[in-house]
Protein backbone atom coordinates (compact mmCIF):
# COMPACT_ATOMS: atom_id res chain seq x y z
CA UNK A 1 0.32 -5.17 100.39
CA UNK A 2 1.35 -1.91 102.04
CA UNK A 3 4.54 -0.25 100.37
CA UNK A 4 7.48 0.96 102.63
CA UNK A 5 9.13 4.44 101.61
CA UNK A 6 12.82 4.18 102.22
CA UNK A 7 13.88 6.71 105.10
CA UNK A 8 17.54 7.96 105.47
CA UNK A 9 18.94 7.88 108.87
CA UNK A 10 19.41 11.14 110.89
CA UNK A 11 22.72 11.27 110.50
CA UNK A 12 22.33 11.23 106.73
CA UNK A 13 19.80 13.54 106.93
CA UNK A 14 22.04 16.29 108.48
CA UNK A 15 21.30 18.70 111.20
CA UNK A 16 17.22 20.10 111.94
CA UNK A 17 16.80 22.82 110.51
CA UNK A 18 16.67 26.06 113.19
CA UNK A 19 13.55 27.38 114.18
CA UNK A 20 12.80 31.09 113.13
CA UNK A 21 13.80 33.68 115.11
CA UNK A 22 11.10 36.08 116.61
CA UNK A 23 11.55 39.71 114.56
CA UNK A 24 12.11 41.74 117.06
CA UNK A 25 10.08 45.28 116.66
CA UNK A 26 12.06 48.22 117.65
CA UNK A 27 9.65 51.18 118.38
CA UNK A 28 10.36 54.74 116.72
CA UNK A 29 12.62 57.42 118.69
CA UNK A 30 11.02 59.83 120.48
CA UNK A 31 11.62 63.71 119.66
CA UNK A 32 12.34 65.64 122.91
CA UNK A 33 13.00 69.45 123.64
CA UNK A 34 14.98 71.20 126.05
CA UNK A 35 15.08 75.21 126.39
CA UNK A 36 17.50 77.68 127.42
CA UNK A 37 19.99 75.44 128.78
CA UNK A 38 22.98 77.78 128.26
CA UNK A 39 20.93 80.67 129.89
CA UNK A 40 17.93 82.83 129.87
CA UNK A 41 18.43 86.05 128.15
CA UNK A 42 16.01 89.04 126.90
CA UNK A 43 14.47 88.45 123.34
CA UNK A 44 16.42 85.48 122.55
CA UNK A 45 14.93 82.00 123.05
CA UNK A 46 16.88 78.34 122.10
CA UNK A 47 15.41 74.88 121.84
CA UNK A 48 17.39 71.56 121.21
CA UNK A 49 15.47 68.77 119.86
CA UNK A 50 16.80 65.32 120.86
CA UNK A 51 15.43 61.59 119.95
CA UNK A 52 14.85 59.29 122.89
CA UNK A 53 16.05 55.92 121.66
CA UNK A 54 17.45 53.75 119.03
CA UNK A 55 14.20 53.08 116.70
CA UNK A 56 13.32 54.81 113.70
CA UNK A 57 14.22 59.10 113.84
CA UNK A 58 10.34 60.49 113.68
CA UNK A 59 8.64 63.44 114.66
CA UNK A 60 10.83 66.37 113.37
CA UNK A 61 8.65 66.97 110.24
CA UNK A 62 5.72 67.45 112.58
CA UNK A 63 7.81 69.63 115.00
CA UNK A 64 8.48 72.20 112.14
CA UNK A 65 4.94 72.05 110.73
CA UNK A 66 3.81 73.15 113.84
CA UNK A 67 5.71 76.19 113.81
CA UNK A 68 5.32 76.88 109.82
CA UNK A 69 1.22 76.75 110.96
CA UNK A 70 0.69 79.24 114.04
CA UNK A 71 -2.73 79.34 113.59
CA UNK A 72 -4.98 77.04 112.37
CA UNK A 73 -6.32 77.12 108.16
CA UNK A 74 -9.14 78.10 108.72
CA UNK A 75 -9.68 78.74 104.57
CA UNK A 76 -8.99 75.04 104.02
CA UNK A 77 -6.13 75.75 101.67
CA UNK A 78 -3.69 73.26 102.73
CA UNK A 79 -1.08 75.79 102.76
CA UNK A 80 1.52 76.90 105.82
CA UNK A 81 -0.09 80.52 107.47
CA UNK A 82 2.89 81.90 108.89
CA UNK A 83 3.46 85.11 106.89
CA UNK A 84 7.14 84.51 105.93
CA UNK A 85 9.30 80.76 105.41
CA UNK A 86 12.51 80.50 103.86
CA UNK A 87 14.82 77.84 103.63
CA UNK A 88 18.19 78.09 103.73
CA UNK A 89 20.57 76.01 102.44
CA UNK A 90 24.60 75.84 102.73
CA UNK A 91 26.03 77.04 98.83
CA UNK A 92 27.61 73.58 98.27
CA UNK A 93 24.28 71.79 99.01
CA UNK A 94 22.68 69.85 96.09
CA UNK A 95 19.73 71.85 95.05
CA UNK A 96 17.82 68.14 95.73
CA UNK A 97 16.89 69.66 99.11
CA UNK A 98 15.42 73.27 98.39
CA UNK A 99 12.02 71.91 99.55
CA UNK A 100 11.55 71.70 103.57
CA UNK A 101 10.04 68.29 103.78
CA UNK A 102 12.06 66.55 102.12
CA UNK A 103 15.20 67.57 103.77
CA UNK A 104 13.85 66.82 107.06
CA UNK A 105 12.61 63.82 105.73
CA UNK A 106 15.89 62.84 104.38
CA UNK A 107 17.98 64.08 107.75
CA UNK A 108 16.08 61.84 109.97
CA UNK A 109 17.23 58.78 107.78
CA UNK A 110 20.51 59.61 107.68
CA UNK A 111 20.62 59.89 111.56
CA UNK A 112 22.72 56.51 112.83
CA UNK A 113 20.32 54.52 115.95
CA UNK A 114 22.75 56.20 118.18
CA UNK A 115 22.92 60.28 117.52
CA UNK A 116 20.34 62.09 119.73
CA UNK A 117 20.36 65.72 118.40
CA UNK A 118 17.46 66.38 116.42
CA UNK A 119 18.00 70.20 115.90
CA UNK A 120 18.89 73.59 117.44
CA UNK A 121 15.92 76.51 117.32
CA UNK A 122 16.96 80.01 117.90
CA UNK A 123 14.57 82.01 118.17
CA UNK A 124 14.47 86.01 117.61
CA UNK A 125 11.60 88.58 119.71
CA UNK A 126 11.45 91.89 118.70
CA UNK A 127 9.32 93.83 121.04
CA UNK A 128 10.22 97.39 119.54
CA UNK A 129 9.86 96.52 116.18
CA UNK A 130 7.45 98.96 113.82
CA UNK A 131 6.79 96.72 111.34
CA UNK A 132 7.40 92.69 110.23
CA UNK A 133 9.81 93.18 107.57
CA UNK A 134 12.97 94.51 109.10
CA UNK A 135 12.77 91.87 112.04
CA UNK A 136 12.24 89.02 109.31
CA UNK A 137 15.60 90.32 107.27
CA UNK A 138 18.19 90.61 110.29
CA UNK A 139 16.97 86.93 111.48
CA UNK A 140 17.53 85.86 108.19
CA UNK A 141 20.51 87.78 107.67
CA UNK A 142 22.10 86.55 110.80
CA UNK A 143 21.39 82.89 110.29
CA UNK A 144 22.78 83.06 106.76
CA UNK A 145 26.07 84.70 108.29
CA UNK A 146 26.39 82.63 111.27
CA UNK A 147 24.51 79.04 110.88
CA UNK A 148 24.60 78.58 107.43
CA UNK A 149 27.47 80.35 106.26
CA UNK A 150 30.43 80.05 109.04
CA UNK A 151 28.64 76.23 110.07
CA UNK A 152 27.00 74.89 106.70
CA UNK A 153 24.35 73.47 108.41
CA UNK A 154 20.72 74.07 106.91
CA UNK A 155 18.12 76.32 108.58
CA UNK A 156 14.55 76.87 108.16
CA UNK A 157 13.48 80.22 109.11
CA UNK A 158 9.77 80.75 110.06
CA UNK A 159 8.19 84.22 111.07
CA UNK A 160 5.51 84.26 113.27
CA UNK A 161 3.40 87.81 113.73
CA UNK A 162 0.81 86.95 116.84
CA UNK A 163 -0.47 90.64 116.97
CA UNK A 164 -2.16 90.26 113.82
CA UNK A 165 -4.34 86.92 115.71
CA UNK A 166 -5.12 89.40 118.73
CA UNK A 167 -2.11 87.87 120.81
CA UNK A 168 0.29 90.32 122.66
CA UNK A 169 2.88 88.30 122.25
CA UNK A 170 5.79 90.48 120.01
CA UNK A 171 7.02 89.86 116.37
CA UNK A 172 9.75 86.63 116.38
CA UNK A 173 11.04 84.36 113.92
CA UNK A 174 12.37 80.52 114.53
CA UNK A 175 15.52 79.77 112.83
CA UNK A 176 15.57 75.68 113.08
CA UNK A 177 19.03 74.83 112.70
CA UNK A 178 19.68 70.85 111.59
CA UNK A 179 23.26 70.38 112.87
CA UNK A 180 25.24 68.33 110.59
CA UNK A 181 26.52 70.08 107.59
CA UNK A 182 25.50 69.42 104.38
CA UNK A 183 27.73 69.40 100.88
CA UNK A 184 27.24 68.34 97.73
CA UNK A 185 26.98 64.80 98.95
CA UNK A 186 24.69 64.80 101.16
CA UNK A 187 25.05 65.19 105.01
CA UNK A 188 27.78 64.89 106.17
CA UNK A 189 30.07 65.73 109.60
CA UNK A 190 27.75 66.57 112.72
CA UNK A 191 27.95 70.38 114.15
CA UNK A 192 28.55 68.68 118.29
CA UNK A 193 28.63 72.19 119.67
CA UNK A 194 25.87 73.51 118.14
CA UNK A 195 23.02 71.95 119.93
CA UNK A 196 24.58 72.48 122.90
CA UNK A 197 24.50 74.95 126.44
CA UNK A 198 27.81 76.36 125.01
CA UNK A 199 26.22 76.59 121.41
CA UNK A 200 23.38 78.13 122.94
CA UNK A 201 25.61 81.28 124.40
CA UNK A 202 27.50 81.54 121.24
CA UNK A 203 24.55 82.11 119.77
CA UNK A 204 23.60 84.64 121.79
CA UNK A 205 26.66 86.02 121.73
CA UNK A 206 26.78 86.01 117.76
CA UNK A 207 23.66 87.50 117.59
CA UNK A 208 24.73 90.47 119.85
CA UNK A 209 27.52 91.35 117.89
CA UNK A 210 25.29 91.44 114.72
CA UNK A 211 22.54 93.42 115.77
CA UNK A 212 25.31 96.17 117.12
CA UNK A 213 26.82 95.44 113.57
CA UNK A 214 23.28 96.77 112.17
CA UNK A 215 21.61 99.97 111.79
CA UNK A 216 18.96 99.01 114.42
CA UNK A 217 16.55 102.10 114.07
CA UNK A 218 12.86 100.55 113.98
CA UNK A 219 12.04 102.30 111.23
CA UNK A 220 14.80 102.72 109.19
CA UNK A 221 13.48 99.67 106.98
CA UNK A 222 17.24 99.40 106.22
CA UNK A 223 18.25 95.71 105.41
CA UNK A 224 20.96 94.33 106.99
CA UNK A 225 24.53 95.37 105.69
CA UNK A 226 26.61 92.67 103.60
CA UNK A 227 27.34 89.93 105.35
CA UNK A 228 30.88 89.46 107.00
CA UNK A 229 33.13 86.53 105.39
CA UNK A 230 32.69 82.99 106.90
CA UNK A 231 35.86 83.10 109.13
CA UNK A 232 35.20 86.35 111.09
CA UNK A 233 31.59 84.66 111.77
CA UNK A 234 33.45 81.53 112.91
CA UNK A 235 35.86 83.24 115.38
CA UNK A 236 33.51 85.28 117.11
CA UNK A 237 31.87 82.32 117.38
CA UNK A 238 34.73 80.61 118.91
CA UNK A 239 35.65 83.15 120.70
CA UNK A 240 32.05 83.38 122.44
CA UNK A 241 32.47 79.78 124.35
């Protein structure tokens, strides 16, 4: 004899349970760049990287190893060939991000879906210059007086040398800004005017002022002089809009 299992009603039984919702795949951000907005202007280039939207920030790390590899390694060393890299960091930053990959690494997660600047690039030609080293201290000079110093904001600088490759191209070094300025907690406020047409004057602007602030003899191998306090760096700045 066949046995019956005892079945609740529905309404004991309580609601269906929902189907699953479908996860919904949000593709990465896309990294953009834009030159020159503010202007074109002799020996001074500027770049703003910006994400195109609201999925995972990627694609900055691979933007700056570009530039910290010119030319390709051809000695299969694994190692960056442009001739000079420094990275430099706000005095308040923790000393967590000294290393270049993992701060971009760790600025790209801390991006919200909805901020689109990636980074500002200034960078610095020097067509007159008689040798590598002078160039490569008043671009790092200036963006530890002006960037780092008046904005906190972190900068990679990268020299690249194309005569020594056969190029005709002059002496320059990239100074990749990331603006949002970092403390000893991490990143923190974003830098809106930096990656910006009116950043992009006042940087030329700023950079004007401190290369008539130098002794700018070719081969004077003089480094730059100290560098001015924070708030002068800020007004003129400000006062370059």
């Amino acid at each position: 004899m066949a046995k019956h299992r005892w079945k609740a009603p529905a309404a004991a039984r309580g609601p269906e349970p929902a189907a699953p919702r479908p996860v919904m795949h949000v593709p990465p951000a896309r990294l953009r760049t834009f030159p020159d907005g503010g202007g074109v202007f002799d020996d001074f280039g500027f770049v703003r990287g910006y994400y195109v939207g609201e999925g995972p920030r990627i694609g900055l790390l691979d933007y700056v190893e570009r530039k910290l590899c010119p030319v390709p390694d051809t000695a299969g060393s694994h190692r960056h060939t442009a001739p000079k890299i420094d990275l430099l960091l706000p005095p308040c930053a923790s000393s967590d991000y000294m290393a270049i990959e993992h701060l971009v690494r760790m600025y790209e997660l801390a991006l919200p879906g909805w901020e689109a600047s990636a980074f500002a690039q200034i960078t610095l030609r020097f067509p007159h210059a008689a040798n590598f080293h002078v160039p490569w201290e008043l671009a790092r000079g200036f963006a530890q007086a002006v960037l780092v110093g008046a904005r906190e904001v972190p900068v990679i600088a990268i020299l690249h040398t194309p005569s020594v490759s056969g190029s005709p191209n002059p002496p320059h070094v990239h100074l990749i800004a990331l603006p949002r300025r970092l403390g000893q907690f991490g990143f923190a406020e974003f830098d809106r005017e930096l990656p910006t047409d009116i950043g992009n004057r006042a940087m030329h602007a700023a950079w004007q002022h401190y290369r008539e602030a130098q002794d700018s003899r070719p081969c004077s191998g003089d480094l730059p002089a100290a560098v001015p306090r924070r708030s002068s760096w800020g007004s003129l700045a400000h006062r370059a809009r």
